[in-house]
C-alpha atoms as a PDB file:
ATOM      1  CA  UNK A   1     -12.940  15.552  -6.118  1.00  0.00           C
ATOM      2  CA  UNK A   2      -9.218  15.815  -7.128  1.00  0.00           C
ATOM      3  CA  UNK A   3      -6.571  13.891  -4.786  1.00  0.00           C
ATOM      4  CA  UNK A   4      -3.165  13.653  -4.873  1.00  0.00           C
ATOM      5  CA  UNK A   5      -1.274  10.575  -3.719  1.00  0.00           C
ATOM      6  CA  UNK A   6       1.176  10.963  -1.836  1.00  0.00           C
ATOM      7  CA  UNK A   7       3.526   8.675  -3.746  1.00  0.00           C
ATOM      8  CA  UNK A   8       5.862   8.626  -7.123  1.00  0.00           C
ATOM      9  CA  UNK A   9       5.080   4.982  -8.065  1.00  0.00           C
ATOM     10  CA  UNK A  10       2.965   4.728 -10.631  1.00  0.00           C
ATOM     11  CA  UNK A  11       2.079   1.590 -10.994  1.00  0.00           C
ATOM     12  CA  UNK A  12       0.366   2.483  -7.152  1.00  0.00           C
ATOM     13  CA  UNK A  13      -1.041   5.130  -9.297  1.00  0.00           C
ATOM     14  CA  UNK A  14      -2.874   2.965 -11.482  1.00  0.00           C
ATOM     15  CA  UNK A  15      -4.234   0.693  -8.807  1.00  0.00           C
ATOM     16  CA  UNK A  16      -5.543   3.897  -6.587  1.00  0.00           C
ATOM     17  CA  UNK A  17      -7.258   5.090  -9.801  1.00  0.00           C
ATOM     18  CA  UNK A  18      -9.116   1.444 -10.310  1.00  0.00           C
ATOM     19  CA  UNK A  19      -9.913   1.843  -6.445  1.00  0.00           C
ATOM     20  CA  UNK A  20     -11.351   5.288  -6.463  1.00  0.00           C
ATOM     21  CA  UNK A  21     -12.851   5.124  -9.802  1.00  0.00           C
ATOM     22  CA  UNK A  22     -16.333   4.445  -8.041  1.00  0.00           C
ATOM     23  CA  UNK A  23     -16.607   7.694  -6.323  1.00  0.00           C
ATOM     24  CA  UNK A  24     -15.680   9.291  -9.572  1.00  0.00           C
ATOM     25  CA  UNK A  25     -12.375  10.934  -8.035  1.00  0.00           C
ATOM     26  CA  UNK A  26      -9.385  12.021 -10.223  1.00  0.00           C
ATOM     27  CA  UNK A  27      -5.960  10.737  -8.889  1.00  0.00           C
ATOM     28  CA  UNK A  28      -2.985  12.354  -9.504  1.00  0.00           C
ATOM     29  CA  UNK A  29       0.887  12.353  -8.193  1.00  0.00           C
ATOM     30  CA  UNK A  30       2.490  15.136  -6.364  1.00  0.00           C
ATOM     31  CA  UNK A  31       4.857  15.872  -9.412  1.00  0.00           C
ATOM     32  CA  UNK A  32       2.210  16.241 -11.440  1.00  0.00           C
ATOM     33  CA  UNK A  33       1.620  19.219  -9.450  1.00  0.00           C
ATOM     34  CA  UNK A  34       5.153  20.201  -9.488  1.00  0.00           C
ATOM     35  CA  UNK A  35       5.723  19.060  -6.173  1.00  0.00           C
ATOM     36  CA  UNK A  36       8.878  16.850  -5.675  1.00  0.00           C
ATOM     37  CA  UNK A  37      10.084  16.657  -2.283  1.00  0.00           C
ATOM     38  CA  UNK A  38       9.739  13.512  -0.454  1.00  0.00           C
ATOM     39  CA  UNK A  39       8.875  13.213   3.725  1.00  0.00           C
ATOM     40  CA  UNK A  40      11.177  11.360   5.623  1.00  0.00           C
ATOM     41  CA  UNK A  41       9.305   7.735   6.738  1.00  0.00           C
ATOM     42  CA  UNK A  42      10.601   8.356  10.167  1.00  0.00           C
ATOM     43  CA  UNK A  43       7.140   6.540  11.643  1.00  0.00           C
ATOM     44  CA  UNK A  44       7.425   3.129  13.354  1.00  0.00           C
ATOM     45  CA  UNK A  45       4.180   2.026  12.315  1.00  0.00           C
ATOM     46  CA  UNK A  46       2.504   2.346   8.982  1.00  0.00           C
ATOM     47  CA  UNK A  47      -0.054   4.563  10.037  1.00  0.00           C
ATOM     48  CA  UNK A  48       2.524   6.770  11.624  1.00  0.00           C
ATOM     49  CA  UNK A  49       4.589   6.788   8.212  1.00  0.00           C
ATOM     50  CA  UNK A  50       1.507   7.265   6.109  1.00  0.00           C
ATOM     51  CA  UNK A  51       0.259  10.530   8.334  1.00  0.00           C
ATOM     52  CA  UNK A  52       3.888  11.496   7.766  1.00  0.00           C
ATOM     53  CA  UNK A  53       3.452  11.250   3.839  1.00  0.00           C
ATOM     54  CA  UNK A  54      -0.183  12.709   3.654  1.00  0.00           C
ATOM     55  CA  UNK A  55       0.274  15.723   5.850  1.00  0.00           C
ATOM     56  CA  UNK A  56       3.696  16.698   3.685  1.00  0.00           C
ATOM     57  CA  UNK A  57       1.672  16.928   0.382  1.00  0.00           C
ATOM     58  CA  UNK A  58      -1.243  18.204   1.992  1.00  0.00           C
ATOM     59  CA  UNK A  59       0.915  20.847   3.511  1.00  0.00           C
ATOM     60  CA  UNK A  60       2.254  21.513  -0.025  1.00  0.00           C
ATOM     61  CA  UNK A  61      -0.814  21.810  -2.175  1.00  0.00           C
ATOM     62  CA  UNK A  62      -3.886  21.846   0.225  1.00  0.00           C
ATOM     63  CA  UNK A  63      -5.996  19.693  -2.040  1.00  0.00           C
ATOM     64  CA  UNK A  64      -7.599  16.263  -0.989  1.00  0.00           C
ATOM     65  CA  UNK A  65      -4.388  14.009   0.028  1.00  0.00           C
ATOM     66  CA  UNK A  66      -4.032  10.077   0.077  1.00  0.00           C
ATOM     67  CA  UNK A  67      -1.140   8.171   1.716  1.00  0.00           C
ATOM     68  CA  UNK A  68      -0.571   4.411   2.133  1.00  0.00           C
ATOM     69  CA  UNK A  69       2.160   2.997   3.905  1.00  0.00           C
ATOM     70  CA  UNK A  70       2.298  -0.879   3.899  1.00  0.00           C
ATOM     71  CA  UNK A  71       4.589  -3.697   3.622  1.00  0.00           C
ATOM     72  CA  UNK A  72       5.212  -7.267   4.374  1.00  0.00           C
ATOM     73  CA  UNK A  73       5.657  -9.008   7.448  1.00  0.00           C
ATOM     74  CA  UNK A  74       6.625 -12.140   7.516  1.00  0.00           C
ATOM     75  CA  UNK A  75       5.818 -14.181  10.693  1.00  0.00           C
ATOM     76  CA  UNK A  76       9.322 -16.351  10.523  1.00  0.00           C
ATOM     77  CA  UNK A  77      11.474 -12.718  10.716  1.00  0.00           C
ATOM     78  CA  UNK A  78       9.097 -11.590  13.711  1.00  0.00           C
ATOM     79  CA  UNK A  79       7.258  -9.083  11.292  1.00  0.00           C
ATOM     80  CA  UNK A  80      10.325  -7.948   9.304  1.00  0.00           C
ATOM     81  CA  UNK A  81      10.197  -6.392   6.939  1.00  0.00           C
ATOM     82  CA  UNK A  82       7.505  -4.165   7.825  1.00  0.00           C
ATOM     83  CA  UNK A  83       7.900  -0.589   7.245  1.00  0.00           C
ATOM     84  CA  UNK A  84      11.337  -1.452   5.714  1.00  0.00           C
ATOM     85  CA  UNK A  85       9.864  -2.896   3.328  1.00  0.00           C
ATOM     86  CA  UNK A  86      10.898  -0.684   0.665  1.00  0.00           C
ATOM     87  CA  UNK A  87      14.547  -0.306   1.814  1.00  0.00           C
ATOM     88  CA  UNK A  88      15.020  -4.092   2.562  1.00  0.00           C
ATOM     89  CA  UNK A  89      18.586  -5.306   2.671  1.00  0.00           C
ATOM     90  CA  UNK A  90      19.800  -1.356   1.671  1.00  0.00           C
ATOM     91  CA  UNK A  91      21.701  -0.055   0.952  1.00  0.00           C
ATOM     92  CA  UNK A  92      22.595  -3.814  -1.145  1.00  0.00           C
ATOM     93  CA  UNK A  93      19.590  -4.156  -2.308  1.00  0.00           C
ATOM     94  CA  UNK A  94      18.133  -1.531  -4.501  1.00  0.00           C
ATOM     95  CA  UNK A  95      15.301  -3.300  -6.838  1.00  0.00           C
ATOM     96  CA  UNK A  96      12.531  -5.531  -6.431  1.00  0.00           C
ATOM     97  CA  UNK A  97      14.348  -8.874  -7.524  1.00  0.00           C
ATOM     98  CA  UNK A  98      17.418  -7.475  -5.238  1.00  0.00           C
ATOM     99  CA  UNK A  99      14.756  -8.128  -1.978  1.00  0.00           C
ATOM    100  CA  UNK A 100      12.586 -10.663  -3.072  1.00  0.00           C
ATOM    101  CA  UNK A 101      16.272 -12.993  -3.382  1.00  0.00           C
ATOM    102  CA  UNK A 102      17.307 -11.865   0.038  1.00  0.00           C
ATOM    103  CA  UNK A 103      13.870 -12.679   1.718  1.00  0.00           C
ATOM    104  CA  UNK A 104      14.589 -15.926  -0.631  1.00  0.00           C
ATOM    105  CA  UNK A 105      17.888 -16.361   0.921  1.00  0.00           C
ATOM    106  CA  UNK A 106      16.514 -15.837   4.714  1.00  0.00           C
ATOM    107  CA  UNK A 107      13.613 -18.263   4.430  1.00  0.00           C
ATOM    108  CA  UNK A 108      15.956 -21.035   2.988  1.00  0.00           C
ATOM    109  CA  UNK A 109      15.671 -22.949   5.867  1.00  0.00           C
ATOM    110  CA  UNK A 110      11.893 -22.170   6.754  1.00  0.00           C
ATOM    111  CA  UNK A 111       9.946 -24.765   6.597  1.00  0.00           C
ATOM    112  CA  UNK A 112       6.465 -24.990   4.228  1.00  0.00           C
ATOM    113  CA  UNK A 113       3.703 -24.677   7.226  1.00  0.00           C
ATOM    114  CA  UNK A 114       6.053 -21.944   8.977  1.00  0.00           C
ATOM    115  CA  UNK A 115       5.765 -19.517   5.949  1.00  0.00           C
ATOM    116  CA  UNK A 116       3.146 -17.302   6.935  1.00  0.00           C
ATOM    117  CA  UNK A 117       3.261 -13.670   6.176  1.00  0.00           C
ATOM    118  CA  UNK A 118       0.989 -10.504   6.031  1.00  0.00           C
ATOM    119  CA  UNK A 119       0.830  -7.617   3.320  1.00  0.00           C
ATOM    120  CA  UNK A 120      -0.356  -4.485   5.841  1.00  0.00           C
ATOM    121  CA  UNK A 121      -1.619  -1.683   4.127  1.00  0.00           C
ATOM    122  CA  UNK A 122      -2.975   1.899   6.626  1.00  0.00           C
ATOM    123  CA  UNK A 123      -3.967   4.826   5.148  1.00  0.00           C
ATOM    124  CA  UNK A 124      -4.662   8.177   5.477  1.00  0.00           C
ATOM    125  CA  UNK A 125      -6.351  10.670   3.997  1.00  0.00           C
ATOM    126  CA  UNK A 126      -6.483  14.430   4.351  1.00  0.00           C
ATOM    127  CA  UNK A 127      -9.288  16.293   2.857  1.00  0.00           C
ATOM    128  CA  UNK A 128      -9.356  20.033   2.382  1.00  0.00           C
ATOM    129  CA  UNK A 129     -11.132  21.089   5.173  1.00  0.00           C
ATOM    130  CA  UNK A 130      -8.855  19.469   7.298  1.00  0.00           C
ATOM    131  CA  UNK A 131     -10.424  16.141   8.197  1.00  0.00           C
ATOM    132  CA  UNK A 132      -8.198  13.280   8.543  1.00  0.00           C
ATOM    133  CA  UNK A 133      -9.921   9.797   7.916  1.00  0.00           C
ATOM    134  CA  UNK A 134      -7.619   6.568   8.768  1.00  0.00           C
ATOM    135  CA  UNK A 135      -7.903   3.080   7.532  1.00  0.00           C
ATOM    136  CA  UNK A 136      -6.035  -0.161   7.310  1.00  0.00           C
ATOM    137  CA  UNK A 137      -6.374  -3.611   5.476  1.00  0.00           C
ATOM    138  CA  UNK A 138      -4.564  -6.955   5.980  1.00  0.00           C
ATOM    139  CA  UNK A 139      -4.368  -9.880   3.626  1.00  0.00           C
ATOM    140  CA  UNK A 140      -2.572 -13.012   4.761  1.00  0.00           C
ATOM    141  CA  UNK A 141      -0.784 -15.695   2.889  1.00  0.00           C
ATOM    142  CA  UNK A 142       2.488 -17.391   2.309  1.00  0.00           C
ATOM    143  CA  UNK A 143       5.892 -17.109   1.037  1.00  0.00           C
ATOM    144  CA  UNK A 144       6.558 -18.997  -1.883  1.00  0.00           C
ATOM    145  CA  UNK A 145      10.077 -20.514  -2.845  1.00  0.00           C
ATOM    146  CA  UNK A 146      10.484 -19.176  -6.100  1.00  0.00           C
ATOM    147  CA  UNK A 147       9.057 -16.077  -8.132  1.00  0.00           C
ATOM    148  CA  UNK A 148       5.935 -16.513  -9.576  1.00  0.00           C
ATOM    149  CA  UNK A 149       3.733 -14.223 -12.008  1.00  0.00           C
ATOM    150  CA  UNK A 150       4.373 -10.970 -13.688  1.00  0.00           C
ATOM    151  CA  UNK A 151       1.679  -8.440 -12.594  1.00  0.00           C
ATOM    152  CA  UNK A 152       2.129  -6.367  -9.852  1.00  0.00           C
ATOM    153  CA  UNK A 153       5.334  -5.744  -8.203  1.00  0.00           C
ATOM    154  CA  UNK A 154       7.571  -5.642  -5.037  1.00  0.00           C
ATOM    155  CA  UNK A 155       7.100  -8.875  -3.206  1.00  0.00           C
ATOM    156  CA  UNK A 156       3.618  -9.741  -4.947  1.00  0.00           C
ATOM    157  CA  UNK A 157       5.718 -12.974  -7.168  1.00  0.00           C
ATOM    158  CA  UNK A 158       6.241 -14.398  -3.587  1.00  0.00           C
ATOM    159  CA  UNK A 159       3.359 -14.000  -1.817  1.00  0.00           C
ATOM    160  CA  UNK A 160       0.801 -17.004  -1.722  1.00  0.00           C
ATOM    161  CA  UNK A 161      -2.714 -16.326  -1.488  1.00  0.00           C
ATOM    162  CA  UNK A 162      -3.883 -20.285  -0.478  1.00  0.00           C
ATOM    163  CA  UNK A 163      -7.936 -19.027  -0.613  1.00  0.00           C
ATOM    164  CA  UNK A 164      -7.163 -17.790  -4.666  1.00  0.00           C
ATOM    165  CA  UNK A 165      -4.506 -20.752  -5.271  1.00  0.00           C
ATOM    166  CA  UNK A 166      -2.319 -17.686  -7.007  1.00  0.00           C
ATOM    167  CA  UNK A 167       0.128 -15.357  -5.739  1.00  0.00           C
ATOM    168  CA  UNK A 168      -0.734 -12.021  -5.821  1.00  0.00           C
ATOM    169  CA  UNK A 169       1.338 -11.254  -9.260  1.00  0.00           C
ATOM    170  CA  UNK A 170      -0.851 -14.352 -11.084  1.00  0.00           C
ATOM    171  CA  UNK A 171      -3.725 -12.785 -10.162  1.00  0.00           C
ATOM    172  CA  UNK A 172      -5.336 -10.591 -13.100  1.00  0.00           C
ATOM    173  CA  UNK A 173      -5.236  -6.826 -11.149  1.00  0.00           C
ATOM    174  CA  UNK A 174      -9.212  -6.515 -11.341  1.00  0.00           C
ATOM    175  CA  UNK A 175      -9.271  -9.534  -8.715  1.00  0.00           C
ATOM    176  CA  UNK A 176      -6.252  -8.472  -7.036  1.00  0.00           C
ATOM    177  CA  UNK A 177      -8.002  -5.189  -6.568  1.00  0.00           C
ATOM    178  CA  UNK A 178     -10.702  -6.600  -4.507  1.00  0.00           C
ATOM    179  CA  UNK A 179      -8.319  -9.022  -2.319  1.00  0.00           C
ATOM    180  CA  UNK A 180      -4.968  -7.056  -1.695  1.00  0.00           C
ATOM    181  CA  UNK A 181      -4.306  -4.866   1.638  1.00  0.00           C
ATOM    182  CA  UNK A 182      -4.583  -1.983   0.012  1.00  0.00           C
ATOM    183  CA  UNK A 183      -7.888  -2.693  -1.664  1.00  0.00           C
ATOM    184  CA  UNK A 184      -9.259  -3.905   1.733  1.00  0.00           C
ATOM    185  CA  UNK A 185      -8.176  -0.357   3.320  1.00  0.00           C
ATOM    186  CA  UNK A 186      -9.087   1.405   0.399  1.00  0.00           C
ATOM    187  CA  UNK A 187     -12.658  -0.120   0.664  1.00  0.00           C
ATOM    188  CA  UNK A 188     -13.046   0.884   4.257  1.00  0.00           C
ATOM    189  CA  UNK A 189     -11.522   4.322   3.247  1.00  0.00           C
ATOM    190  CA  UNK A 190     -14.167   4.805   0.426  1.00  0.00           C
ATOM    191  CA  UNK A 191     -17.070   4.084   3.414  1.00  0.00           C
ATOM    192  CA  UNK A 192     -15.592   6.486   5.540  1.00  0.00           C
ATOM    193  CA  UNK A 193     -15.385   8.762   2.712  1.00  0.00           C
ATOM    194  CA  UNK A 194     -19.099   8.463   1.185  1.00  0.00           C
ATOM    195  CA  UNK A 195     -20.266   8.919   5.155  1.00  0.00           C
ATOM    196  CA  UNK A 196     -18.242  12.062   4.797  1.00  0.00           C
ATOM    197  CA  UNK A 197     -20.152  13.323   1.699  1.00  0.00           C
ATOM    198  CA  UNK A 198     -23.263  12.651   3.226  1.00  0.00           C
ATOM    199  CA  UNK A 199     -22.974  14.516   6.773  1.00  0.00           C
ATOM    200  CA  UNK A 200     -21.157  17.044   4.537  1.00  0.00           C
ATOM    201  CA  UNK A 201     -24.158  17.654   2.751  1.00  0.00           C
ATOM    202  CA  UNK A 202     -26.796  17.000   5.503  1.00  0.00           C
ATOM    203  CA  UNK A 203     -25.110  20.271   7.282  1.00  0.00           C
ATOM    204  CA  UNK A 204     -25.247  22.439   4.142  1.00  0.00           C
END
């Protein structure tokens, strides 16, 4: 099955691809389809912003649709950033290292054992037919004081995974594939998905 994720990043791209890769699904991104418009994240929540993001592209191609919407919370900012995650500190800030020094700059004074945060990741997926299947993941950890590791991206240099000993940008993207939010939703996705196929075809 084809899907289209609901997303220009393609570095997310690559990682849905790895993710999906075992159910032998092709990924692609809504301007590969010619489709360029973006929703408006007006949600609250994540899974409100990613039904927001899936139904738009759905609505625009009708083929199999994935959304995420996730971000960072941080326990010391009451949960902030959260689903301004991506337009932390805007209109200032407008790239990764412009957010990652502001969260920096607002933990200064935070100490070690008060660090905790949570990458949130919900999903949604629309499938042709018209059924919508939801699912979220959560990995915990810490804020680090300093940047460290060059995979992934937005906040992954800062966040501390104590269980690997690595942030999340040290760790080599097969592992972080198996640990991150978005592989944790993506894995209960992929069960919801293969129980799908098989009542699908059980009917027929």
């Amino acid at each position: 099955m084809k899907f289209v994720l609901a997303s220009h990043n393609r570095g997310k791209l690559r990682e849905m691809q790895q993710l999906l890769s075992p159910l032998g699904a092709e990924v692609v991104l809504p301007a590969d389809l010619g489709i360029i418009d973006e929703a408006e994240e007006t949600g609250v929540t994540f899974a409100e912003n990613s039904m927001i993001k899936a139904r738009a592209v759905f609505d625009a191609c009708g083929l199999a649709t994935i959304a995420d919407d996730s971000g960072l919370m941080v326990d010391a900012l009451d949960g902030a950033p959260g689903v301004y995650s991506a337009r932390f500190g805007a209109p200032a800030c407008k790239t990764d290292a412009d957010r990652n020094a502001l969260l920096l700059r607002k933990l200064e004074l935070v100490p070690d054992p008060e660090r905790g945060a949570q990458f949130v990741c919900a999903v949604t997926c629309i499938l042709p037919d018209g059924t919508v299947l939801t699912a979220q993941g959560i990995c915990r950890g810490e804020i680090l004081r300093a940047n460290r590791g060059d995979n992934g991206f937005g906040y992954d240099p800062l966040f501390y995974v104590p269980q690997e000993g690595m942030s999340l940008a040290e760790l080599p993207a097969e592992r972080k594939n198996q640990i991150s939010h978005r592989a944790r939703a993506f894995a209960e996705l992929k069960e919801k998905l293969i129980k799908y196929e098989e009542e699908r075809h059980a009917e027929q």
